[in-house]
C-alpha atoms as a PDB file:
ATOM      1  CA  UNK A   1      10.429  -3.943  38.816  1.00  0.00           C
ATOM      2  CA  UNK A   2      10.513  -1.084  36.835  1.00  0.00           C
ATOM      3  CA  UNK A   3      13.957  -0.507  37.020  1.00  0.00           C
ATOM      4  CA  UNK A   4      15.090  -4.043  36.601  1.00  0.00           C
ATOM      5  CA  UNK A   5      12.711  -4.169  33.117  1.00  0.00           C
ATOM      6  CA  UNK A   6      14.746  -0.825  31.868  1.00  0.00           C
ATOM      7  CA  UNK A   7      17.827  -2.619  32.739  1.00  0.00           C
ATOM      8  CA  UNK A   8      16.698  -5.446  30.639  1.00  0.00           C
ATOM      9  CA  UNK A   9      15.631  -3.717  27.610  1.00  0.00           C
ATOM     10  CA  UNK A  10      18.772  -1.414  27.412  1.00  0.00           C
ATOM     11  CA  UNK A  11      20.971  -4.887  27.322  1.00  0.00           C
ATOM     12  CA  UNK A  12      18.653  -6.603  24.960  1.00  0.00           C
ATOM     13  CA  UNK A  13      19.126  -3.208  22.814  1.00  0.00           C
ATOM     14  CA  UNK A  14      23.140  -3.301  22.904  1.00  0.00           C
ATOM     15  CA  UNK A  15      23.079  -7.633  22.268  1.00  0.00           C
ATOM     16  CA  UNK A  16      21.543  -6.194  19.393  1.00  0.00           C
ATOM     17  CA  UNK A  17      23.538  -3.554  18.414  1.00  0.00           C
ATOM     18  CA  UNK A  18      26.427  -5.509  18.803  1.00  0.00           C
ATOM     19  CA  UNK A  19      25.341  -8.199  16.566  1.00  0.00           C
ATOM     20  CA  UNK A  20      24.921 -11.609  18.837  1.00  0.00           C
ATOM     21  CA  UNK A  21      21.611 -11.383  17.508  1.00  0.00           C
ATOM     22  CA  UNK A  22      20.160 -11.815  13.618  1.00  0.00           C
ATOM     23  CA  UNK A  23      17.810  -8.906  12.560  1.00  0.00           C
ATOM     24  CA  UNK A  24      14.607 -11.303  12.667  1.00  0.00           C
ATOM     25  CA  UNK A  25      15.499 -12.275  16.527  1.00  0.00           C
ATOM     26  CA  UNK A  26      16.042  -8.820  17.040  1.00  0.00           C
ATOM     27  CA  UNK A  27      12.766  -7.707  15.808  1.00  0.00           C
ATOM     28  CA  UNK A  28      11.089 -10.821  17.951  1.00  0.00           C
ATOM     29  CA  UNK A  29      13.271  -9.715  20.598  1.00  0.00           C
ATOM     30  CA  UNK A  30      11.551  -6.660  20.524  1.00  0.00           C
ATOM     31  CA  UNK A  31       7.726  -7.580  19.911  1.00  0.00           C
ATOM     32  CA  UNK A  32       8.048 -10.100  23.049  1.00  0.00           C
ATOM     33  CA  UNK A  33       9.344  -7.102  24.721  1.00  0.00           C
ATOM     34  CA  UNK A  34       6.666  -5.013  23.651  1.00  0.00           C
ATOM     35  CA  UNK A  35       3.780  -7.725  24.414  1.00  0.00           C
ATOM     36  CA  UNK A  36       4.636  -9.388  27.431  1.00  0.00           C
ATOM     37  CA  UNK A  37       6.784  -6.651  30.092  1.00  0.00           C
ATOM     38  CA  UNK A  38       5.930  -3.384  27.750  1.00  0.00           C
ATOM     39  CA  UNK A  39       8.607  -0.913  26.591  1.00  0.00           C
ATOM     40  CA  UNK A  40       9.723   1.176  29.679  1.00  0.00           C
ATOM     41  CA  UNK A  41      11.032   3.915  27.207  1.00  0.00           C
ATOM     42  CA  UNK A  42       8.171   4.191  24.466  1.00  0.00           C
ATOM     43  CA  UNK A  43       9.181   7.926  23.344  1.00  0.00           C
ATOM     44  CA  UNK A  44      13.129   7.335  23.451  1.00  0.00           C
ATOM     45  CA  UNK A  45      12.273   4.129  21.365  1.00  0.00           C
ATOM     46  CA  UNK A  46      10.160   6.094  18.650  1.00  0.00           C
ATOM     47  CA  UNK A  47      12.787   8.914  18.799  1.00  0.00           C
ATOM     48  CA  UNK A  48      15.586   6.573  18.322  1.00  0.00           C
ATOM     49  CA  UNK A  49      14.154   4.200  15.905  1.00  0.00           C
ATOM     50  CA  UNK A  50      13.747   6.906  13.441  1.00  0.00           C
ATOM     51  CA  UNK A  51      17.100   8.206  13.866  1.00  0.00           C
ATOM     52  CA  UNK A  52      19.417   4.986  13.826  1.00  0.00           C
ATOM     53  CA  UNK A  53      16.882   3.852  10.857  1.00  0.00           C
ATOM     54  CA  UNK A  54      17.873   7.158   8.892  1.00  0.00           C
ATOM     55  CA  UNK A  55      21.858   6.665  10.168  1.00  0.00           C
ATOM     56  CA  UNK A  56      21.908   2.970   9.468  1.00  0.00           C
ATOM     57  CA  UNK A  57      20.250   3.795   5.686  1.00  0.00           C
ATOM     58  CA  UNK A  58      23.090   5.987   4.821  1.00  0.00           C
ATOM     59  CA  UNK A  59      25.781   4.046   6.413  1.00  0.00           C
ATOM     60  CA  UNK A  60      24.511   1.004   4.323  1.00  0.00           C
ATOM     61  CA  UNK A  61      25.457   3.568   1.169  1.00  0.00           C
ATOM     62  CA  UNK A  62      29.407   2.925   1.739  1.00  0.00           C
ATOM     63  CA  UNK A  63      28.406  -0.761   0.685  1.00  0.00           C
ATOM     64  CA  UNK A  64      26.760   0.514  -2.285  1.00  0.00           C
ATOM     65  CA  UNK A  65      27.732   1.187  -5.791  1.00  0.00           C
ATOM     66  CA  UNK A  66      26.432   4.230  -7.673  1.00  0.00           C
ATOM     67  CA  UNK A  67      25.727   2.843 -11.042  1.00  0.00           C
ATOM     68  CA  UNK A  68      23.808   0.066  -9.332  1.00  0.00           C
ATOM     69  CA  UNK A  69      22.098   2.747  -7.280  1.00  0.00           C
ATOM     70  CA  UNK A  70      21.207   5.095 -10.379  1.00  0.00           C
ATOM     71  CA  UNK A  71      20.333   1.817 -12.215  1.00  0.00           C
ATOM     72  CA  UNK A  72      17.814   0.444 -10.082  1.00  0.00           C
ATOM     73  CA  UNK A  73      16.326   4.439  -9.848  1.00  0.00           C
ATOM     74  CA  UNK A  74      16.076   4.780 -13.687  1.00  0.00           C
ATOM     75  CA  UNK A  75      14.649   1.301 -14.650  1.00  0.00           C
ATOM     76  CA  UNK A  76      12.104   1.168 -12.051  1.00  0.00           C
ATOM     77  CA  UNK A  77      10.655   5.025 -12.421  1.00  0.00           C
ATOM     78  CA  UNK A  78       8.047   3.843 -14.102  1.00  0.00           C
ATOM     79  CA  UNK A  79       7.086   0.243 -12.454  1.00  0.00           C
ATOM     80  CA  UNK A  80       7.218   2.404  -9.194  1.00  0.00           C
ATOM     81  CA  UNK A  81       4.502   4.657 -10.339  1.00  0.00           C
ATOM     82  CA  UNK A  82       2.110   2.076 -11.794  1.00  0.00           C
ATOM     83  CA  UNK A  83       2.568   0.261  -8.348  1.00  0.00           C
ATOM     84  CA  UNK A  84       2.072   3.325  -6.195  1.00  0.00           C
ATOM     85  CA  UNK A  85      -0.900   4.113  -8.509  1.00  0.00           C
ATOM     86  CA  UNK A  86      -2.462   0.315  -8.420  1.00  0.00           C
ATOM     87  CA  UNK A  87      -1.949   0.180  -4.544  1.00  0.00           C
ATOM     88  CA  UNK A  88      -3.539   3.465  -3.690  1.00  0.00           C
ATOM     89  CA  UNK A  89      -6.743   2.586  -5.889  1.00  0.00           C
ATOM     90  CA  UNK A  90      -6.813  -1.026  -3.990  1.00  0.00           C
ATOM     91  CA  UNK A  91      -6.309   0.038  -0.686  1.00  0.00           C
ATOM     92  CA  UNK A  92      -8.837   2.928  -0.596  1.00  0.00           C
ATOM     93  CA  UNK A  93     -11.124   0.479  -2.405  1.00  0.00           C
ATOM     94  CA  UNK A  94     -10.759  -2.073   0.118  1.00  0.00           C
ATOM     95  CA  UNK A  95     -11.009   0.520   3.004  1.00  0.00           C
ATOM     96  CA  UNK A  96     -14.400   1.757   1.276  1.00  0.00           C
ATOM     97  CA  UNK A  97     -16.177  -1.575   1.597  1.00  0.00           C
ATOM     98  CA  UNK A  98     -15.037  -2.398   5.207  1.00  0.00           C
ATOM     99  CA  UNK A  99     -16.339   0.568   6.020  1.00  0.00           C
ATOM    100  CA  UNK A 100     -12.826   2.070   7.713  1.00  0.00           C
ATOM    101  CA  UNK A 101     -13.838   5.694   9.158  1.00  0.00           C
ATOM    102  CA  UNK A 102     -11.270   8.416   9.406  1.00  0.00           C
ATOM    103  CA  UNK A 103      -7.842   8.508   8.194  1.00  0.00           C
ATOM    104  CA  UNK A 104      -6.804   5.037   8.883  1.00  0.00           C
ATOM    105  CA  UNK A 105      -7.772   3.780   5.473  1.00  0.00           C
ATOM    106  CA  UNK A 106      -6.005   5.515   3.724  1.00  0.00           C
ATOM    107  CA  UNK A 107      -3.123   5.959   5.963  1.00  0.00           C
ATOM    108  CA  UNK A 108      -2.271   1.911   5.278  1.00  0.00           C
ATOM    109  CA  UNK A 109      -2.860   2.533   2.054  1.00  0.00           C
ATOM    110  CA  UNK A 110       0.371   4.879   2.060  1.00  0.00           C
ATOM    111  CA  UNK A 111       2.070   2.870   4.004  1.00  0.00           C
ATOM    112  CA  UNK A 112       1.880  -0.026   1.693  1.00  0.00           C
ATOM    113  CA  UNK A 113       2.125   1.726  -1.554  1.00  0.00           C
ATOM    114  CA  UNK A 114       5.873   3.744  -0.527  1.00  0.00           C
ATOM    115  CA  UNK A 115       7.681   3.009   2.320  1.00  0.00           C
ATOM    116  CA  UNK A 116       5.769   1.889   5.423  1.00  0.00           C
ATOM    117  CA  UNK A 117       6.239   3.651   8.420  1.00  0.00           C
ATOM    118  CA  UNK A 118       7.961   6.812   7.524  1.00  0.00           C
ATOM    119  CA  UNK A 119       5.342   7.070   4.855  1.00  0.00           C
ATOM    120  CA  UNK A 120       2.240   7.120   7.188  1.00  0.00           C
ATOM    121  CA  UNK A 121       4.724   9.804   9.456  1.00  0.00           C
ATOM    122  CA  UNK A 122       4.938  12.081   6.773  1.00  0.00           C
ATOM    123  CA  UNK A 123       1.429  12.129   5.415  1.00  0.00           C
ATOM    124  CA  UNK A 124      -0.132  12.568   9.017  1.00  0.00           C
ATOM    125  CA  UNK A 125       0.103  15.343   9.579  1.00  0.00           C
ATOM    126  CA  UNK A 126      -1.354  16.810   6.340  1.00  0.00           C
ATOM    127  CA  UNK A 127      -3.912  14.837   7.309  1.00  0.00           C
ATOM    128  CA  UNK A 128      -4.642  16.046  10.555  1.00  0.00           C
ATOM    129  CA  UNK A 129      -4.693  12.406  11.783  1.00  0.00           C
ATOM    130  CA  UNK A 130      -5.641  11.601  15.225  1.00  0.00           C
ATOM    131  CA  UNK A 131      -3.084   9.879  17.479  1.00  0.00           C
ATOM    132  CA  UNK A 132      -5.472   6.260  17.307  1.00  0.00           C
ATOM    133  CA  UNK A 133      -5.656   6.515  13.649  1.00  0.00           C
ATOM    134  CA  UNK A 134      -1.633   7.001  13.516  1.00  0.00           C
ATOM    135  CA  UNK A 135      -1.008   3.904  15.751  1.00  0.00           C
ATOM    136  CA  UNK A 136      -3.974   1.962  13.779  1.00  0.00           C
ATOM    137  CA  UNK A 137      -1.769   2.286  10.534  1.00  0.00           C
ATOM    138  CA  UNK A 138       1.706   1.830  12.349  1.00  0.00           C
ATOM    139  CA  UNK A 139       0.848  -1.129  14.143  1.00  0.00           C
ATOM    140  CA  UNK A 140      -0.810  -2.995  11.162  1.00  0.00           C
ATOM    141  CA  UNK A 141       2.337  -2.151   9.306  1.00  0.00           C
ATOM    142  CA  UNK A 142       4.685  -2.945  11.945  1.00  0.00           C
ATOM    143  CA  UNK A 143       2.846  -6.457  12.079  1.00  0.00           C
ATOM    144  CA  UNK A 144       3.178  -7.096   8.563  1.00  0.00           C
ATOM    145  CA  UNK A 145       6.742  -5.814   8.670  1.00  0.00           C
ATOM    146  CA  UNK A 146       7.186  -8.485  11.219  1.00  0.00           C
ATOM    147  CA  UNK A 147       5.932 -11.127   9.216  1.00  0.00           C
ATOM    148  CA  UNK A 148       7.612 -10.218   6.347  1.00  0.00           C
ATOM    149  CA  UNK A 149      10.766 -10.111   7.874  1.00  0.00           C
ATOM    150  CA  UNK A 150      10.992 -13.711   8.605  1.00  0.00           C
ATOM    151  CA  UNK A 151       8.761 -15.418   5.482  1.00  0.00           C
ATOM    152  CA  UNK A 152      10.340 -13.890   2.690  1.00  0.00           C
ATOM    153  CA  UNK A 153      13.654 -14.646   2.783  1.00  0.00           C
ATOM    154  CA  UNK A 154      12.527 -18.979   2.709  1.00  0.00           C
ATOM    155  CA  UNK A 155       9.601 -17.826  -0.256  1.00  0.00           C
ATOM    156  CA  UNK A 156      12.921 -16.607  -1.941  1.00  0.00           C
ATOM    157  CA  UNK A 157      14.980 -19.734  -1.589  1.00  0.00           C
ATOM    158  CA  UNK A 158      11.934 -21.911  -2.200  1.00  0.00           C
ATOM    159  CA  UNK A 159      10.541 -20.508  -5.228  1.00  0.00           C
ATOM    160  CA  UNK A 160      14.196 -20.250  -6.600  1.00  0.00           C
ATOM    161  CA  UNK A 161      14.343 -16.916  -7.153  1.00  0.00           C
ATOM    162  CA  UNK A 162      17.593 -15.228  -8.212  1.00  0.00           C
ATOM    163  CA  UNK A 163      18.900 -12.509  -5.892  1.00  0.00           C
ATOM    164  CA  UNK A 164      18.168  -9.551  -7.889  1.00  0.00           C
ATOM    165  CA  UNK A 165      14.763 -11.184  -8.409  1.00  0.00           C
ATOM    166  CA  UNK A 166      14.267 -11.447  -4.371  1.00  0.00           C
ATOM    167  CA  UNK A 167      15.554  -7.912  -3.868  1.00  0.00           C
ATOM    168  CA  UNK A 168      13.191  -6.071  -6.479  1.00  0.00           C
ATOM    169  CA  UNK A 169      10.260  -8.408  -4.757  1.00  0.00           C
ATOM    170  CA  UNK A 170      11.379  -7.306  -1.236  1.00  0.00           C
ATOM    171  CA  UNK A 171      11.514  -3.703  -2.107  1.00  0.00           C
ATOM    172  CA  UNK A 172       8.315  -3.581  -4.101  1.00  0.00           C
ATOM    173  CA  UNK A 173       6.269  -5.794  -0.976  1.00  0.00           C
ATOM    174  CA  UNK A 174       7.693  -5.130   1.955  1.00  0.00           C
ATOM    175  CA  UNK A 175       6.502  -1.598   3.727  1.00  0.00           C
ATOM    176  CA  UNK A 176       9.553  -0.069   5.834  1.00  0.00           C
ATOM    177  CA  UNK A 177      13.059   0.171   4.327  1.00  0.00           C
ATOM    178  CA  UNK A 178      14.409  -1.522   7.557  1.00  0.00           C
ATOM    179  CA  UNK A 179      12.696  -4.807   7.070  1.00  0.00           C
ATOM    180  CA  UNK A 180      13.449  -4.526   3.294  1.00  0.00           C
ATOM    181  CA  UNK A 181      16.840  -4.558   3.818  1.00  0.00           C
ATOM    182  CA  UNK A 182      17.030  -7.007   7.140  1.00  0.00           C
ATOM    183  CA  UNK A 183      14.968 -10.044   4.748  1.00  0.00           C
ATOM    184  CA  UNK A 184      17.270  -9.016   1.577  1.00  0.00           C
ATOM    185  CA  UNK A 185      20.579  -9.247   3.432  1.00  0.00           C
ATOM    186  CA  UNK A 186      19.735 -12.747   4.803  1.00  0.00           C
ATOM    187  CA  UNK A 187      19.150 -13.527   1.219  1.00  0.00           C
ATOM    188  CA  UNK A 188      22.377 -12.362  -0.231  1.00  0.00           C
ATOM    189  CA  UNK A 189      24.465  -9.315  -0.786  1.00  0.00           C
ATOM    190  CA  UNK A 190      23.601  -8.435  -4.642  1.00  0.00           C
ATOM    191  CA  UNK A 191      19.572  -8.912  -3.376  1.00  0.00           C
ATOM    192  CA  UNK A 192      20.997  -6.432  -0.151  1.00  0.00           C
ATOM    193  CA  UNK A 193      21.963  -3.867  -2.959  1.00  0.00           C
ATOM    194  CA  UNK A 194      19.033  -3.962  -5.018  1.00  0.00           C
ATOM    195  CA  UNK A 195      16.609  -4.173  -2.840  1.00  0.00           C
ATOM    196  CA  UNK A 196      17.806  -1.417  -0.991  1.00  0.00           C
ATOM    197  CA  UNK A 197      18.126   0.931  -3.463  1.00  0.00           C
ATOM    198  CA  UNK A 198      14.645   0.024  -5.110  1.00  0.00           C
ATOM    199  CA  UNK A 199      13.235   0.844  -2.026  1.00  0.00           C
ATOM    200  CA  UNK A 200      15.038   4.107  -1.046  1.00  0.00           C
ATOM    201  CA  UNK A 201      14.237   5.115  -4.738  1.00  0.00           C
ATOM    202  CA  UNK A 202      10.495   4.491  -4.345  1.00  0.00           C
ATOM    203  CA  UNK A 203      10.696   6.482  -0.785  1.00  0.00           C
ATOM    204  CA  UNK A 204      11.396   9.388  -2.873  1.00  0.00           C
ATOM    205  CA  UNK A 205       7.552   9.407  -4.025  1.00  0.00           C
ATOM    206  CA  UNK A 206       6.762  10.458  -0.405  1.00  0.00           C
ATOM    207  CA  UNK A 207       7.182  14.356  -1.704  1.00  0.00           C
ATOM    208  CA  UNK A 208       4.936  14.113  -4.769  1.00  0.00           C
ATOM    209  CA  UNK A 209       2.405  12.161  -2.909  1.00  0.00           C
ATOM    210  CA  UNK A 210       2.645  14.663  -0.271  1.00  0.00           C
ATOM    211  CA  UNK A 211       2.190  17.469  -2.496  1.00  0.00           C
ATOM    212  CA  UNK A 212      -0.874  15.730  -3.954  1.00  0.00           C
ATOM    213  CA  UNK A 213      -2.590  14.917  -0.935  1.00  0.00           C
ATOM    214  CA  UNK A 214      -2.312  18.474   0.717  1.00  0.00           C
ATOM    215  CA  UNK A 215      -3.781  20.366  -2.376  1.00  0.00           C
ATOM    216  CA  UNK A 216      -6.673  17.578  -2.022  1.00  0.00           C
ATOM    217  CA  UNK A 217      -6.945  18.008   1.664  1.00  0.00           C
ATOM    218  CA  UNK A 218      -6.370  21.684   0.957  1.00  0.00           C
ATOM    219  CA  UNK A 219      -3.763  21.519   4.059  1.00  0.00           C
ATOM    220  CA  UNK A 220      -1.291  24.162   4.959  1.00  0.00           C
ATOM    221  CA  UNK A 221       0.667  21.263   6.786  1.00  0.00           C
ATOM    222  CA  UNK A 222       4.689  21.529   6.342  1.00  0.00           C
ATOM    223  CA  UNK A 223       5.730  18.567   4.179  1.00  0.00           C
ATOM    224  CA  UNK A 224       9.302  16.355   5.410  1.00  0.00           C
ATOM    225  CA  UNK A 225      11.844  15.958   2.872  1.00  0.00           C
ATOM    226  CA  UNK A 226      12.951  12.195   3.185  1.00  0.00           C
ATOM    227  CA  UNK A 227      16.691  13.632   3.353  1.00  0.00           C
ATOM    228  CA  UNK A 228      18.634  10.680   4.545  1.00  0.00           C
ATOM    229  CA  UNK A 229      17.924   8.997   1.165  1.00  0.00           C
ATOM    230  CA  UNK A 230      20.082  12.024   0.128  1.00  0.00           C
ATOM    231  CA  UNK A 231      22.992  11.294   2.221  1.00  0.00           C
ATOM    232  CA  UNK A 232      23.037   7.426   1.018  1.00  0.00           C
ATOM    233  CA  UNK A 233      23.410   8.785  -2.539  1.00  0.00           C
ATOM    234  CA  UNK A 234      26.318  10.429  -1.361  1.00  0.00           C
ATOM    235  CA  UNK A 235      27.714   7.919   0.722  1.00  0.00           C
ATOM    236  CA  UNK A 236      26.701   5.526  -2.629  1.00  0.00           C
ATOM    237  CA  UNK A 237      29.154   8.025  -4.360  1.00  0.00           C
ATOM    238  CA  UNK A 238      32.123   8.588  -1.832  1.00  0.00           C
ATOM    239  CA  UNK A 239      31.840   4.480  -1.988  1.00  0.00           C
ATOM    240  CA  UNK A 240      32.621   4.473  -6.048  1.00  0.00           C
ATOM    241  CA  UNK A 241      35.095   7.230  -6.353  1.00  0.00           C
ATOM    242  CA  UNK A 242      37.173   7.047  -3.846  1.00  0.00           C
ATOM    243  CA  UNK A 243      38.530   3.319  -3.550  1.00  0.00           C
ATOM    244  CA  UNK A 244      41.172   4.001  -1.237  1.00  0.00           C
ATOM    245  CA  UNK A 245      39.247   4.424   1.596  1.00  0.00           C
ATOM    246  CA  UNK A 246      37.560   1.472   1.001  1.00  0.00           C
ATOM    247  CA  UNK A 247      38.624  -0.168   4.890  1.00  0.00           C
ATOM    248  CA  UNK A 248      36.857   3.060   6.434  1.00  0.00           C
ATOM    249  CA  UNK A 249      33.966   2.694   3.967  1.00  0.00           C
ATOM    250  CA  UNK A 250      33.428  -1.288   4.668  1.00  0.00           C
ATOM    251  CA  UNK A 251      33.430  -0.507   8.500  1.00  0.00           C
ATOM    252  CA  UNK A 252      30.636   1.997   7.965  1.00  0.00           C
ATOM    253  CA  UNK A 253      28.794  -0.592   6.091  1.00  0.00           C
ATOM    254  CA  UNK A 254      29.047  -2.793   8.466  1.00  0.00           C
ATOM    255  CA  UNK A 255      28.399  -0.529  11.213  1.00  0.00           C
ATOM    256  CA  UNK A 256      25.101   0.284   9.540  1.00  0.00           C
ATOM    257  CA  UNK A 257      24.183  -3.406   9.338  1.00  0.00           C
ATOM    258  CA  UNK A 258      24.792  -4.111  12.976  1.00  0.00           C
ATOM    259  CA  UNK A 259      22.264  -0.150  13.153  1.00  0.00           C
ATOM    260  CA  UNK A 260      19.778  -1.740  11.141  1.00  0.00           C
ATOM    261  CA  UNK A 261      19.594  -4.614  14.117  1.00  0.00           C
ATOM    262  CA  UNK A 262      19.365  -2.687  16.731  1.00  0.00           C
ATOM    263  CA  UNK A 263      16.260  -0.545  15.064  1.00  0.00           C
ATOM    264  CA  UNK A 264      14.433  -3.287  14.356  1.00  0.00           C
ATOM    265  CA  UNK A 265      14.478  -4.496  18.431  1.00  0.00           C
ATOM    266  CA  UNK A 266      13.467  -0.724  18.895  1.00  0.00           C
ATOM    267  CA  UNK A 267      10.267  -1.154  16.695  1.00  0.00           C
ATOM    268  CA  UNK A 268       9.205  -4.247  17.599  1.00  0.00           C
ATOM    269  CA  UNK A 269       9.318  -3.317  21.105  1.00  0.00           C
ATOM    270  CA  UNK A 270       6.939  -0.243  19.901  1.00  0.00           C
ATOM    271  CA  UNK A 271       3.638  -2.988  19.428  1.00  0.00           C
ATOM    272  CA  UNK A 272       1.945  -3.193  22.650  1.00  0.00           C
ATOM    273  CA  UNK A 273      -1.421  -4.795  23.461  1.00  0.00           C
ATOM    274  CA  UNK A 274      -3.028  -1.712  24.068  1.00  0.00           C
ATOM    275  CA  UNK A 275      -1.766  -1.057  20.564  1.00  0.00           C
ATOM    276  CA  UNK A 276      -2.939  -4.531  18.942  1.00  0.00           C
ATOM    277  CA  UNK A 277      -6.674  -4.006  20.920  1.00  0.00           C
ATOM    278  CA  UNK A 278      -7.011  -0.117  18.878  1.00  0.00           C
ATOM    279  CA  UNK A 279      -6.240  -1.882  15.659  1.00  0.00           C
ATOM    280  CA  UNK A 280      -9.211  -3.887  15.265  1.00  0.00           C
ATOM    281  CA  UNK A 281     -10.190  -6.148  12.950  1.00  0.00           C
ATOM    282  CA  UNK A 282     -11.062  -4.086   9.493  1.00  0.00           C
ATOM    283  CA  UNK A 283      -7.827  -1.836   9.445  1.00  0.00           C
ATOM    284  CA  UNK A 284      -5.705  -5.172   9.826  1.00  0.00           C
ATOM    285  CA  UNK A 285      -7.769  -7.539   6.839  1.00  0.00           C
ATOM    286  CA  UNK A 286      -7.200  -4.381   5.156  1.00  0.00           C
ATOM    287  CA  UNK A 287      -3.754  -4.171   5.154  1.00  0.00           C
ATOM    288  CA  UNK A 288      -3.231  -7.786   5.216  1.00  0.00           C
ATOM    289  CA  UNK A 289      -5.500  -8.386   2.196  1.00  0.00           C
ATOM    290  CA  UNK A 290      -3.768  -5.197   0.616  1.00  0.00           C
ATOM    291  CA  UNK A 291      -0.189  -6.546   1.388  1.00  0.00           C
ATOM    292  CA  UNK A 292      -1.034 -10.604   0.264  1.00  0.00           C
ATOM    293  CA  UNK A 293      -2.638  -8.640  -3.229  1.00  0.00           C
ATOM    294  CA  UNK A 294       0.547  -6.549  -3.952  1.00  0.00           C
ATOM    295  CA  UNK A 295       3.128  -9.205  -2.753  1.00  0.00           C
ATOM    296  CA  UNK A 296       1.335 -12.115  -5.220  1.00  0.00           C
ATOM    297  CA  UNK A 297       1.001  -9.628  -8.246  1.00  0.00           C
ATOM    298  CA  UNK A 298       4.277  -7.773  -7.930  1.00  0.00           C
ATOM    299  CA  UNK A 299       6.260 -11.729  -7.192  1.00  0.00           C
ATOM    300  CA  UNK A 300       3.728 -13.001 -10.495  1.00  0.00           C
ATOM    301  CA  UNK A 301       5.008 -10.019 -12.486  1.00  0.00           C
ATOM    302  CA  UNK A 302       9.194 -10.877 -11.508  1.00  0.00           C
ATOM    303  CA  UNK A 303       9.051 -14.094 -12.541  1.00  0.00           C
ATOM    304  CA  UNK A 304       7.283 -13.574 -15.518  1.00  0.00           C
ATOM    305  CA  UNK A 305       9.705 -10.945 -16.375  1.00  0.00           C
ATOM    306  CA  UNK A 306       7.422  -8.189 -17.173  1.00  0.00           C
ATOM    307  CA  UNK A 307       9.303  -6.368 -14.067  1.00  0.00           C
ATOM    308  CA  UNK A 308      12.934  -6.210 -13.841  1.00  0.00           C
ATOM    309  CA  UNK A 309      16.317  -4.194 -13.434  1.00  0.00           C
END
């Protein structure tokens, strides 16, 4: 049985990565995985997930244009910081009257305000987190993620939003760079571009963020460089300045697409029931209330045009 199940999951994985599938049937590939036969390889699948995320991100820079990159970093500096800021003060606020003990809280609260997943990794461990309060925050982000993944892209279409308008929204609601850019590329390359490079921008606030939270904590902890975001700058400017290799560059792009697929089967198949049963009910209204608060005001705030590129 076992055997058979592993058999299964590496196929599903390579339908995936081959592109037979969409990224939001990949990602319910995955979570039906997850729920129903579990995931036979639960540390490969965390191990690779992160990688191919981080190699899939910087592929998806040969598709991307500097200026456009370097535009959507300068204009949104200081929208990012008012929404990191306004998130953190909600989410610990909401934590503080559900009563949420330990880490968790606040952990969600990180995950929502920057960049999901590899947020609540990098803060952990200054933390000191406990492996339940990890998975608490993971799972309820993962779930969201999930959700997000597949709503958004018809919220875009059916409140008429433009695509830079539906990329901005995407990068400033959705937690995890992977889902950010699997509901902006259904939407439409130019919201693909934005909203990836929003996001990747406001993943850079994981260092200062870090920094803050170990002098608070007072922790000694080693703090992770988000360096892939790094490497899609470059790839952003290999992309712009060297045209002719534009053939080599487009497979790359597209090779990080079909990446991005395959990574979102991997995390999906991550939520288990064991998982869903440690969550509980506060952490999850937290995040969920947190996530429905910052989606509405941050969509309100587009379309009034009080937030744009």
């Amino acid at each position: 049985m076992l055997h058979a199940k592993r058999v299964l999951f590496v196929l599903t994985f390579l339908t995936c990565l081959s592109g037979f599938l969409s990224p939001p049937l990949a990602l319910a590939s995955g979570i039906l995985f997850g729920l129903f036969l579990g995931n036979p390889f639960p540390r490969e699948s965390r191990i690779g997930s992160r990688f191919l995320l981080q190699a899939a991100v910087v592929a998806l820079g040969f598709g991307m244009n500097l200026s456009a990159v370097l535009r959507a970093g300068r204009s949104g500096f200081l929208y990012t910081a008012l929404g990191i800021l306004f998130t953190l003060g909600v989410g610990l606020a909401l934590g503080k009257w559900l009563r949420i003990g330990g880490n968790s809280a606040y952990l969600t609260t990180v995950g929502t305000a920057i960049c999901g997943g590899s947020a609540i990794a990098a803060i952990a461990p200054i933390l000191h987190a406990e492996e339940d309060e990890i998975a608490v925050s993971l799972v309820t982000v993962f779930i969201l993620n999930s959700v997000a993944l597949f709503v958004f892209p018809p919220l875009g279409h059916l409140l008429l939003l433009s695509q830079p308008q539906f990329g901005l929204w995407a990068a400033l609601a959705i937690h995890d760079t992977s889902s950010v850019v699997g509901a902006a590329s259904r939407f439409g390359q130019v919201a693909l571009e934005v909203g990836t490079t929003v996001k990747l921008a406001r993943a850079l606030w994981i260092v200062p963020l870090a920094l803050v939270t170990a002098a608070v904590k007072r922790s000694k902890a080693k703090i992770q460089f988000p360096w892939f975001i790094l490497y899609f700058c470059l790839a952003a400017i290999l992309n712009s300045y060297l045209p002719r290799f534009s053939p080599v560059f487009s497979g790359l792009f597209q090779a990080g697409r079909l990446g991005l697929t395959a990574t979102l089967f991997l995390i999906g198949g991550s939520i288990s029931r064991d998982a869903l049963r440690r969550v509980g009910w506060p952490p999850l209204v937290q995040g969920i209330v947190l996530w429905i608060i910052v989606g509405t005001t941050s969509l309100l705030l587009i379309c009034s045009g009080w937030i744009h590129l």
